[in-house]
C-alpha atoms as a PDB file:
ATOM      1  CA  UNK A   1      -7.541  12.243 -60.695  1.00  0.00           C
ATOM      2  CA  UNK A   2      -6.683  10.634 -56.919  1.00  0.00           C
ATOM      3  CA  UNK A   3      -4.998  12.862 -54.533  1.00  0.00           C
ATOM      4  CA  UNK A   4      -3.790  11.728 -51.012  1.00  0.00           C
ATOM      5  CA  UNK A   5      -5.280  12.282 -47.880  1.00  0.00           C
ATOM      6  CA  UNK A   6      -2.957  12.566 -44.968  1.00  0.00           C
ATOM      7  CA  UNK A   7      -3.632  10.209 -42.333  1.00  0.00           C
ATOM      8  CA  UNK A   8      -5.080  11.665 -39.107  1.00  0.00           C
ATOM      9  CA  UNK A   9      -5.010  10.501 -35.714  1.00  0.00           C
ATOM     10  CA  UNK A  10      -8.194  11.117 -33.494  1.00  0.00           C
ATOM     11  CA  UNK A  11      -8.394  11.061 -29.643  1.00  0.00           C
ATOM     12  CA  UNK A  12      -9.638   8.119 -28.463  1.00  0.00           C
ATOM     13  CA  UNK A  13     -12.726   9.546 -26.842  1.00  0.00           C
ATOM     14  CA  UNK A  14     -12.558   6.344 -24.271  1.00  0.00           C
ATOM     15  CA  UNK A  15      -9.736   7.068 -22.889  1.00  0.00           C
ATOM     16  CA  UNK A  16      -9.868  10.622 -20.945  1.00  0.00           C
ATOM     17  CA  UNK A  17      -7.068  12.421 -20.248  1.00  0.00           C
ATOM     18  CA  UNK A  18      -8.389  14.087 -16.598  1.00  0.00           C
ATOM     19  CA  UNK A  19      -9.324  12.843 -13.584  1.00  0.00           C
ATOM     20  CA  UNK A  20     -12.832  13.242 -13.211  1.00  0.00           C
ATOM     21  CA  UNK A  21     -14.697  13.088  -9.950  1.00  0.00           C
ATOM     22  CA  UNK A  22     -17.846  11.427 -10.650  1.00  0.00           C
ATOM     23  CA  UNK A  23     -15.798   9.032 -12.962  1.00  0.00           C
ATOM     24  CA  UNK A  24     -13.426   7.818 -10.042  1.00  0.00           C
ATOM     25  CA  UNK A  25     -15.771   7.928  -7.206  1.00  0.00           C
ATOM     26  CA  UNK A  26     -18.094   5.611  -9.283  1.00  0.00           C
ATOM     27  CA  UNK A  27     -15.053   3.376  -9.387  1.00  0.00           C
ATOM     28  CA  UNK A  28     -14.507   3.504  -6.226  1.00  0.00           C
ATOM     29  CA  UNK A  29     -17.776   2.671  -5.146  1.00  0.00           C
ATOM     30  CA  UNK A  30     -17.780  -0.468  -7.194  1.00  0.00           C
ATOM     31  CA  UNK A  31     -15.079  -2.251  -6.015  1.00  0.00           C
ATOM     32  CA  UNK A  32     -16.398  -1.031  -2.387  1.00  0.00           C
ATOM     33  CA  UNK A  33     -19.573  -3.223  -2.867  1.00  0.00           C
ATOM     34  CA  UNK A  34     -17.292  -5.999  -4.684  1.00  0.00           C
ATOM     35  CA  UNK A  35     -15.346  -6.130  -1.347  1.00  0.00           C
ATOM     36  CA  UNK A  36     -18.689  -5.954   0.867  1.00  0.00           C
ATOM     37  CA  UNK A  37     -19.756  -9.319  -0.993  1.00  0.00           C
ATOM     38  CA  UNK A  38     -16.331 -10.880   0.071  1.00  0.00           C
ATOM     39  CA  UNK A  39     -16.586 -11.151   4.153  1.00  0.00           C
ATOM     40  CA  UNK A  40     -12.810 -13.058   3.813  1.00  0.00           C
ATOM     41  CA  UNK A  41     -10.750 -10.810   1.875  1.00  0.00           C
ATOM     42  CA  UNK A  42     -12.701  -8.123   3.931  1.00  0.00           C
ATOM     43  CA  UNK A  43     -11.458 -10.483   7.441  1.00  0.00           C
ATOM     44  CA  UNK A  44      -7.745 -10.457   5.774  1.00  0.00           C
ATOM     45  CA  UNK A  45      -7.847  -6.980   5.397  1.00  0.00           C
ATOM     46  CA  UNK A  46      -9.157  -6.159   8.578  1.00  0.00           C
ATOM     47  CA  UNK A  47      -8.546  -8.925  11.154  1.00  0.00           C
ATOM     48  CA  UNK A  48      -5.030 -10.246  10.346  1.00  0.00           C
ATOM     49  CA  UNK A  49      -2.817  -7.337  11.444  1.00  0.00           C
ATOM     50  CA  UNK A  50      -4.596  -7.503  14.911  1.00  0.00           C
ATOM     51  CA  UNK A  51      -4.267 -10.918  15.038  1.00  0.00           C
ATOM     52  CA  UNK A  52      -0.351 -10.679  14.224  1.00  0.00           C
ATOM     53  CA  UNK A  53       0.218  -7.931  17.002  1.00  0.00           C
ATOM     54  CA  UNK A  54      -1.897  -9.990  19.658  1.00  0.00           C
ATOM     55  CA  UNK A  55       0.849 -12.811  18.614  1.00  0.00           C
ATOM     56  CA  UNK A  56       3.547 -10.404  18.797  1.00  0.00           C
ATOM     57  CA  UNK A  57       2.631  -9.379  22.341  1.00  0.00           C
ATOM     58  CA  UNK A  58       2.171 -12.911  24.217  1.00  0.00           C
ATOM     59  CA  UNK A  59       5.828 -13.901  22.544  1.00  0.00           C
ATOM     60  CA  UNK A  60       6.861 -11.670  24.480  1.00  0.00           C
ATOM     61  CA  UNK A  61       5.295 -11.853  27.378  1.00  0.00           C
ATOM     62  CA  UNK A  62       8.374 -12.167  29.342  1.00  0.00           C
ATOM     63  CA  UNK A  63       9.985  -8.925  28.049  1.00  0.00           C
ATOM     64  CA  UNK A  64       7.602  -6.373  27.024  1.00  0.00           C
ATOM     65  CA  UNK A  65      10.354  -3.619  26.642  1.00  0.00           C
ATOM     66  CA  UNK A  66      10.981  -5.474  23.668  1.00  0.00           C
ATOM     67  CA  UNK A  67       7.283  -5.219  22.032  1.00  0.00           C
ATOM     68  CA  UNK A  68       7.549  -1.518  23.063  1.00  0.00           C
ATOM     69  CA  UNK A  69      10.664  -1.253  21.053  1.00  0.00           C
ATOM     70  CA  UNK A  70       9.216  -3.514  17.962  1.00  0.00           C
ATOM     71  CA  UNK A  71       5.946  -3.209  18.096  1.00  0.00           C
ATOM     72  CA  UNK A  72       5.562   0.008  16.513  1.00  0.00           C
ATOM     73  CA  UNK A  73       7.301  -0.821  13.521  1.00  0.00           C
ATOM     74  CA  UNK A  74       5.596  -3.922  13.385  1.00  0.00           C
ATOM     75  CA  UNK A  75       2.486  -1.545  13.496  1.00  0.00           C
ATOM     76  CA  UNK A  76       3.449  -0.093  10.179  1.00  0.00           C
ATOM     77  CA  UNK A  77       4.682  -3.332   8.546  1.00  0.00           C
ATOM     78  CA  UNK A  78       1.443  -5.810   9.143  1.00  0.00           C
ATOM     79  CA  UNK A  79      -1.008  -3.185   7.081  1.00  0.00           C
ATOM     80  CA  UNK A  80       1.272  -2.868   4.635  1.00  0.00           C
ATOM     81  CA  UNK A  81       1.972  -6.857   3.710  1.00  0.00           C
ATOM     82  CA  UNK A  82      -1.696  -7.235   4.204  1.00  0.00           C
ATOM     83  CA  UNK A  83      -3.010  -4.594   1.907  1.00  0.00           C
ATOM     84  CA  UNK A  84      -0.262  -5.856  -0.479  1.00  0.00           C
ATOM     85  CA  UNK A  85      -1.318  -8.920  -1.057  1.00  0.00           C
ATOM     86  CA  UNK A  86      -4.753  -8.719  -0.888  1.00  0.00           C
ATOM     87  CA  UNK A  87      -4.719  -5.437  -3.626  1.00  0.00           C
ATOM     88  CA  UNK A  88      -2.509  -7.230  -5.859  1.00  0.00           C
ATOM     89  CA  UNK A  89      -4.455 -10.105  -5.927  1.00  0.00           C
ATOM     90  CA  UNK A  90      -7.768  -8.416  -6.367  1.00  0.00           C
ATOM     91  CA  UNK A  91      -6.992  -6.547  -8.944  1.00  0.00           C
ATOM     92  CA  UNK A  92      -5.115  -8.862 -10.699  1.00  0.00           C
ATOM     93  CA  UNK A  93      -8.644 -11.002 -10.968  1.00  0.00           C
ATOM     94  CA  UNK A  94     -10.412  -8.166 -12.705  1.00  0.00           C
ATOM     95  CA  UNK A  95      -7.113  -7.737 -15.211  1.00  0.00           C
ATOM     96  CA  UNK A  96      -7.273 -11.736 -15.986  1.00  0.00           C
ATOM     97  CA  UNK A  97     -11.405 -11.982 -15.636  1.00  0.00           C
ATOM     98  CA  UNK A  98     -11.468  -9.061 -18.245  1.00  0.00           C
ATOM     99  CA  UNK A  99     -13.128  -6.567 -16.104  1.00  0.00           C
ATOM    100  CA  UNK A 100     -10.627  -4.354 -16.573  1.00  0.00           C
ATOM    101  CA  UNK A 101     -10.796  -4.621 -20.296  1.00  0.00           C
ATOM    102  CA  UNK A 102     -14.740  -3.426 -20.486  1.00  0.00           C
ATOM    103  CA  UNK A 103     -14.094  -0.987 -17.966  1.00  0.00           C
ATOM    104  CA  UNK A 104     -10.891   0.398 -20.567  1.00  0.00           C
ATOM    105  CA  UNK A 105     -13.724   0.780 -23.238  1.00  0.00           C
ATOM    106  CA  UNK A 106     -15.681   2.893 -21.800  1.00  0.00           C
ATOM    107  CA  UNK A 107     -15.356   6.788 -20.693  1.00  0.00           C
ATOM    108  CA  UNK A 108     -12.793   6.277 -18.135  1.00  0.00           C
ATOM    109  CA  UNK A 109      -9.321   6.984 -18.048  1.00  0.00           C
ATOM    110  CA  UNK A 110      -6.815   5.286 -16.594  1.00  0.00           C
ATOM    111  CA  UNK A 111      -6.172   7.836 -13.768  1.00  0.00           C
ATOM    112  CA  UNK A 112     -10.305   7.337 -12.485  1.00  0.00           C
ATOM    113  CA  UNK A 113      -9.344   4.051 -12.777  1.00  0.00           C
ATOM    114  CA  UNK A 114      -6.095   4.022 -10.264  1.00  0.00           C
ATOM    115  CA  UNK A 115      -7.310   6.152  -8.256  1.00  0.00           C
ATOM    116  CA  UNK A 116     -10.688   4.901  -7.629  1.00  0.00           C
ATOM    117  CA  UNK A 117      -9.099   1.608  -6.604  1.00  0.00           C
ATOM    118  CA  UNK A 118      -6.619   3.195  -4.404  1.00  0.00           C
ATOM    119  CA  UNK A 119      -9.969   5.418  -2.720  1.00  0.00           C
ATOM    120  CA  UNK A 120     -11.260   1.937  -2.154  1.00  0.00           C
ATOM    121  CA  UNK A 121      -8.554   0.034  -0.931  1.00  0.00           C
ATOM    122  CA  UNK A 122      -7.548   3.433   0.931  1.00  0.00           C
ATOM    123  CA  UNK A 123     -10.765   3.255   2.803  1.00  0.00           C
ATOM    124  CA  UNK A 124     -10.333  -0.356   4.361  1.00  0.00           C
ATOM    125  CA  UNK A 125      -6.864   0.431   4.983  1.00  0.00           C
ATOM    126  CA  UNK A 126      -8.083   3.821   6.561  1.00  0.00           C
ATOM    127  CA  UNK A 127     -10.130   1.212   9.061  1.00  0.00           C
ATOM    128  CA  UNK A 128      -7.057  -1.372   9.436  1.00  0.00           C
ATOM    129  CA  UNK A 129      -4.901   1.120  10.544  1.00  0.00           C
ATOM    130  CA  UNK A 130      -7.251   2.359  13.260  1.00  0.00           C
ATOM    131  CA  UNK A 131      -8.133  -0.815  14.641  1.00  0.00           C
ATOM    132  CA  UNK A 132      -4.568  -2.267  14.438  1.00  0.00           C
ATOM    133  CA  UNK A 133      -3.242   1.408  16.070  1.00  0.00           C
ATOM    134  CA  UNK A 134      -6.368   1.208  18.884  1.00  0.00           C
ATOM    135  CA  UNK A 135      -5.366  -2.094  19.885  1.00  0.00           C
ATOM    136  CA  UNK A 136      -1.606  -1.582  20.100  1.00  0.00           C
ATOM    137  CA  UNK A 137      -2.104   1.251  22.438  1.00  0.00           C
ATOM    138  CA  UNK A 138      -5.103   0.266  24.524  1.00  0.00           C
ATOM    139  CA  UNK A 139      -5.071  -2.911  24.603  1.00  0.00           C
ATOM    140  CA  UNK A 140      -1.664  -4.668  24.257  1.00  0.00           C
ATOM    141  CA  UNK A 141      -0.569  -1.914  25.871  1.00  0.00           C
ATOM    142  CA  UNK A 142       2.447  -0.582  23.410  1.00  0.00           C
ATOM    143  CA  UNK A 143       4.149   2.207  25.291  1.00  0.00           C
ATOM    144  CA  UNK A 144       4.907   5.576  22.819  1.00  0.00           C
ATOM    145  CA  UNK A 145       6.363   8.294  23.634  1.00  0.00           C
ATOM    146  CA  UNK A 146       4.950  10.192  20.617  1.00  0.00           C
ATOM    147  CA  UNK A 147       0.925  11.018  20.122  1.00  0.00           C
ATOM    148  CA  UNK A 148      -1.053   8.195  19.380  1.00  0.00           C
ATOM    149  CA  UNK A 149      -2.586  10.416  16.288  1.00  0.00           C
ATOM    150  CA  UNK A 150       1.332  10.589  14.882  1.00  0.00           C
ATOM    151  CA  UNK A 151       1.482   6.279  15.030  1.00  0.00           C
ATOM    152  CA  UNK A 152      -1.398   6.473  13.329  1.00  0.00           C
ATOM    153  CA  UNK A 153      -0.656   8.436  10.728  1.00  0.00           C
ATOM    154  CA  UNK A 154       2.171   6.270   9.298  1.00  0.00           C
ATOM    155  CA  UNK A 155       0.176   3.300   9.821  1.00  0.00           C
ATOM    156  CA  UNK A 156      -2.347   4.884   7.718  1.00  0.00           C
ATOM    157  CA  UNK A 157       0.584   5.796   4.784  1.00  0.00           C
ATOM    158  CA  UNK A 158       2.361   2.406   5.520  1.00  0.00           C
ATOM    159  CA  UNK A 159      -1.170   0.503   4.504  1.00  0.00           C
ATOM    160  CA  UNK A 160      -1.709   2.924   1.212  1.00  0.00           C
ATOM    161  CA  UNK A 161       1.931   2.108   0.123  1.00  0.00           C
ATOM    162  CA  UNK A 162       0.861  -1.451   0.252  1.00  0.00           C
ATOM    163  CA  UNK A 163      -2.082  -0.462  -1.400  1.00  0.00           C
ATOM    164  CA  UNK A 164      -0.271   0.881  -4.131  1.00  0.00           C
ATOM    165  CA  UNK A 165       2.913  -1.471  -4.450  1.00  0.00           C
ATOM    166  CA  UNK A 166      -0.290  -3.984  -4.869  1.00  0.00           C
ATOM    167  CA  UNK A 167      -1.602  -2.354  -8.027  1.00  0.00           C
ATOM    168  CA  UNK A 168       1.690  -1.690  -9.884  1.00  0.00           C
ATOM    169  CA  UNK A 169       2.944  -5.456  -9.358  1.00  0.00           C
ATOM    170  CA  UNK A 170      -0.418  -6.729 -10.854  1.00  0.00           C
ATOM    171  CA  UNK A 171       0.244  -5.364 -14.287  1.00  0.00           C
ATOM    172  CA  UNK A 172       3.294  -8.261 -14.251  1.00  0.00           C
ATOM    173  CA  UNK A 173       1.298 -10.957 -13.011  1.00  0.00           C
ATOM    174  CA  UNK A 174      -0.054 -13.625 -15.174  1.00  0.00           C
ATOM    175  CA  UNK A 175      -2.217 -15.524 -12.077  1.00  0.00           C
ATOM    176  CA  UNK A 176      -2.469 -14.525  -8.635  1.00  0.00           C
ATOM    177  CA  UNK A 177      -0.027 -17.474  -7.710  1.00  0.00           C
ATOM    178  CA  UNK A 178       2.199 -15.137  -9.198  1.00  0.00           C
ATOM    179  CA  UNK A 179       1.261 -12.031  -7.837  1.00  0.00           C
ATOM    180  CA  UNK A 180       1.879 -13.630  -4.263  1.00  0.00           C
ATOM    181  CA  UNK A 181       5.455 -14.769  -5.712  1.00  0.00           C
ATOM    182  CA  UNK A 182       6.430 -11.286  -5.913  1.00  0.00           C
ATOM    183  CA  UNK A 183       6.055 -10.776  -2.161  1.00  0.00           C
ATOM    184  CA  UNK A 184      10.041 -12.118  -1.906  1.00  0.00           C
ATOM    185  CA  UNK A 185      11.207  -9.590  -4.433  1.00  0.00           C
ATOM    186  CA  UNK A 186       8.973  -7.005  -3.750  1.00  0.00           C
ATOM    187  CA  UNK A 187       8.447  -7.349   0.198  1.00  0.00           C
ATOM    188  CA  UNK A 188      10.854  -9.794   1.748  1.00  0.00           C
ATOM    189  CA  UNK A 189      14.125  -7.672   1.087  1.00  0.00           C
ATOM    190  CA  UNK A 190      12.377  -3.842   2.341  1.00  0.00           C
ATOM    191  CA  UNK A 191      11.856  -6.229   5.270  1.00  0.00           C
ATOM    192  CA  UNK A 192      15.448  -7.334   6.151  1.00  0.00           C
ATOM    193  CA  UNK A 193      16.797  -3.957   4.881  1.00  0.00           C
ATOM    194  CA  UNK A 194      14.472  -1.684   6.886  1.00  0.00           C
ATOM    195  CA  UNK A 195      16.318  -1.487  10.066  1.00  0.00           C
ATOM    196  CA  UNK A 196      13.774  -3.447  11.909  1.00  0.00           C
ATOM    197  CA  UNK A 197      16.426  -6.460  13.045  1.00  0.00           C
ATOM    198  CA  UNK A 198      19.314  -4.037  13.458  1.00  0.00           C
ATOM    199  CA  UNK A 199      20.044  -0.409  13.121  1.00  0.00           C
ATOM    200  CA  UNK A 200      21.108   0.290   8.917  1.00  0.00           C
ATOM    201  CA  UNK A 201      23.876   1.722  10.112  1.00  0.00           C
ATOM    202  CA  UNK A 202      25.121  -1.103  10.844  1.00  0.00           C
ATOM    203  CA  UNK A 203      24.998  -2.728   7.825  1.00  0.00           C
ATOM    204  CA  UNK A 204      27.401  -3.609   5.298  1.00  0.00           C
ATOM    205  CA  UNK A 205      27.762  -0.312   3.381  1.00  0.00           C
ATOM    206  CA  UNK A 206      26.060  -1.774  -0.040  1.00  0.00           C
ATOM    207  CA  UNK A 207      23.310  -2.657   1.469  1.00  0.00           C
ATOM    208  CA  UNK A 208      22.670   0.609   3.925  1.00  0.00           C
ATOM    209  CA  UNK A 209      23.007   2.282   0.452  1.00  0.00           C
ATOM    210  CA  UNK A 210      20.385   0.151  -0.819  1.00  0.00           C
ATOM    211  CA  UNK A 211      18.192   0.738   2.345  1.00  0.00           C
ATOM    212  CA  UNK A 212      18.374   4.303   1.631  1.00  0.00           C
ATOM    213  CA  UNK A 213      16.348   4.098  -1.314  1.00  0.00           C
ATOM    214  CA  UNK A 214      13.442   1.559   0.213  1.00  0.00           C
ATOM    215  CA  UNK A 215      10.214   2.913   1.258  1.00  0.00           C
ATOM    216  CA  UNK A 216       9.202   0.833   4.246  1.00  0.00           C
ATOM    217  CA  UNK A 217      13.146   1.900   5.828  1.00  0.00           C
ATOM    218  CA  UNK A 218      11.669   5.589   5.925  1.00  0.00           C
ATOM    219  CA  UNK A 219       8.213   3.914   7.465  1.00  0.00           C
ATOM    220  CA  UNK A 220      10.570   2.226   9.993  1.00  0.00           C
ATOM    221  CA  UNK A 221      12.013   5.360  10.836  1.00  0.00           C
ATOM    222  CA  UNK A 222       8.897   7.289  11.198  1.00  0.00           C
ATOM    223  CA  UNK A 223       7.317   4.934  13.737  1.00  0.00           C
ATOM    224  CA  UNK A 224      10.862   4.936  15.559  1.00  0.00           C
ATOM    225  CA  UNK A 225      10.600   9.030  15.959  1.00  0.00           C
ATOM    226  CA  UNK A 226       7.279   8.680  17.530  1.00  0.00           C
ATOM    227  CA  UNK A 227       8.219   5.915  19.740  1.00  0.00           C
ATOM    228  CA  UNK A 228      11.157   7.970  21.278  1.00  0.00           C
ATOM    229  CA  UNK A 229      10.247  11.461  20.748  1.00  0.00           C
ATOM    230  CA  UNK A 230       7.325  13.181  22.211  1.00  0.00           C
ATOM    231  CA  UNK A 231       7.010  16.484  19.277  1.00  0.00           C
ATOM    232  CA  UNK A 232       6.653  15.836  15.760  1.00  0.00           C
ATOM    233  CA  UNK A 233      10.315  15.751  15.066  1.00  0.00           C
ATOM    234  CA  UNK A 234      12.063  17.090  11.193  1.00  0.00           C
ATOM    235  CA  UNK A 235      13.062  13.743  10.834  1.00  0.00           C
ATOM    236  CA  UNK A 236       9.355  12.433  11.333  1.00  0.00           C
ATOM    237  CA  UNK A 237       8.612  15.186   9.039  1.00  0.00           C
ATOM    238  CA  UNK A 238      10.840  13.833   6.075  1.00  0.00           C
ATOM    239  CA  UNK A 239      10.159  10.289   6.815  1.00  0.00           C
ATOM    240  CA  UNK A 240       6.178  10.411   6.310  1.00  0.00           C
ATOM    241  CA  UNK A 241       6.854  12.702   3.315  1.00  0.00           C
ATOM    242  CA  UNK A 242       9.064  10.213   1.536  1.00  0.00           C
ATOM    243  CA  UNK A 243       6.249   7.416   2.048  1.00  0.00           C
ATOM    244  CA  UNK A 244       3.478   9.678   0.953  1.00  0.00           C
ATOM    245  CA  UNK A 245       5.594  10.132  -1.830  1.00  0.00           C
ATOM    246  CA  UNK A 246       6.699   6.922  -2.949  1.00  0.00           C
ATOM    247  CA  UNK A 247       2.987   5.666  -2.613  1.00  0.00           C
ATOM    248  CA  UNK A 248       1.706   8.302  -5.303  1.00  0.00           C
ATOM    249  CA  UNK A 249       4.884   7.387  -7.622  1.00  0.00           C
ATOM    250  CA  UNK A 250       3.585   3.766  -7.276  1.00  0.00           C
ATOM    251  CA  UNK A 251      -0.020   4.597  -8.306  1.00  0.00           C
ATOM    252  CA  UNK A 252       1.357   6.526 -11.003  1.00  0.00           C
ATOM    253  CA  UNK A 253       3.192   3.908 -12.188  1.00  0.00           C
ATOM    254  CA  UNK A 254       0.502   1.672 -11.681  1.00  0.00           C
ATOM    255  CA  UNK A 255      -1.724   3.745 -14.178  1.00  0.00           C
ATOM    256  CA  UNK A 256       1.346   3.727 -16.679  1.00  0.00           C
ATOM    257  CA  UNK A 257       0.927  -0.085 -16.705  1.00  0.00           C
ATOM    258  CA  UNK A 258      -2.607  -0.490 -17.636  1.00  0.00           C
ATOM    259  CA  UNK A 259      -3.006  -1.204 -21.512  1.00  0.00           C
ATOM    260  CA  UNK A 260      -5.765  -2.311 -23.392  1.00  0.00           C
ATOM    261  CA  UNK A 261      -5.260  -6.164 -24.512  1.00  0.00           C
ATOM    262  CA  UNK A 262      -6.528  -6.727 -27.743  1.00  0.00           C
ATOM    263  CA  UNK A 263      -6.788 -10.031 -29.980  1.00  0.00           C
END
């Protein structure tokens, strides 16, 4: 006599379902040490939006009311391309190198894995946005009306967007010629749209809709408020919480896109 046996589904004890310190920290750690071994992604990272707003001051030399008025946006914009690209890239080497794929296999979940990358990449973009803010102020002399601690803030939440619209996009990446490719569709149009080249309000009505809805408009925004006012303004207030927010609905995102590939 045969009877069935219901099928039964177990956990799969590799994949954990909470964050767990010791499990992202390690992570984070690791790719830390990767990046120490790299001295030019490290010199991207670090040394390119300084080098863009040293640019940005001597072309206009001639008129620097107009890096005052630019130049703070421009403060928020830089980090974020830069830690775009270079965490879109990186990780999408570890997807296609398989790294990923051992690290899937063992005791960490996807969230230790996310957010370990984003502590990492978090950390040099923690640095960028303090050398980039130091040197706009003190020595390219960018004139704020706001605290110096305020620019730096969004700076700081500009880079981790960056940081995080660089690990979602490398889930649809097959090579990191393509990852760069999505820096038109991704970048390029938050760019034009953000109000940096004229006011959204201005626009044509579709696309001041569309603006709405774009991160890097509210980043825009937030450096504007500190330019121009000297408190910490409601506006300011919103704008800083809408980036903050979009960045962890990108890293969450970007742990709903991690599967295991299998033969």
């Amino acid at each position: 006599m045969s009877t069935a046996t219901a099928p039964t589904t177990t956990a799969d004890p590799a994949e954990p379902r909470a964050l767990n310190l010791s499990r992202t920290t390690a992570t984070a750690a690791r790719v830390l040490r990767q990046l120490r071994h790299d001295p030019r992604t490290i010199a991207l990272m670090l040394l390119v939006p300084c080098v863009m707003l040293v640019l940005l001051r001597y072309v206009f030399d001639g008129s620097p009311h107009t890096f005052d008025n630019i130049g703070a946006s421009l403060l928020g914009i830089f980090p974020l391309i830069t830690m775009f690209l270079v965490t879109s890239i990186a990780t999408l080497r570890e997807r296609t190198s398989g790294t990923l794929e051992r690290l899937l296999a063992m005791p960490l979940g996807k969230g230790d894995l996310i957010a370990g990358y984003a502590i990492a990449f978090g950390t040099i973009a923690i640095i960028q946005s303090v050398l980039a803010t130091a040197l706009a102020l003190w020595a390219l002399g960018l004139d704020v009306t706001g605290s110096p601690w305020l620019l730096l803030l969004v700076a700081l939440l500009d880079a981790l967007l960056g940081t995080a619209l660089g690990l979602f996009v490398s889930a649809f990446a097959a090579s990191e010629f393509q990852a760069v490719q999505f820096m038109p569709a991704v970048i390029f149009p938050q760019l034009l749209l953000c109000g940096l080249f004229t006011p959204r309000s201005d626009m044509h009505p579709v696309l001041e809709a569309i603006s709405d809805v774009l991160p890097m408009s509210y980043a825009v925004d937030g450096m504007n408020e500190v330019l121009k006012h000297t408190d910490m303004t409601a506006t300011f207030v919103r704008d800083v919480l809408i980036v903050a927010g979009c960045a962890l609905l990108v890293l969450g995102l970007g742990a709903a896109t991690l599967r295991r590939r299998t033969a």
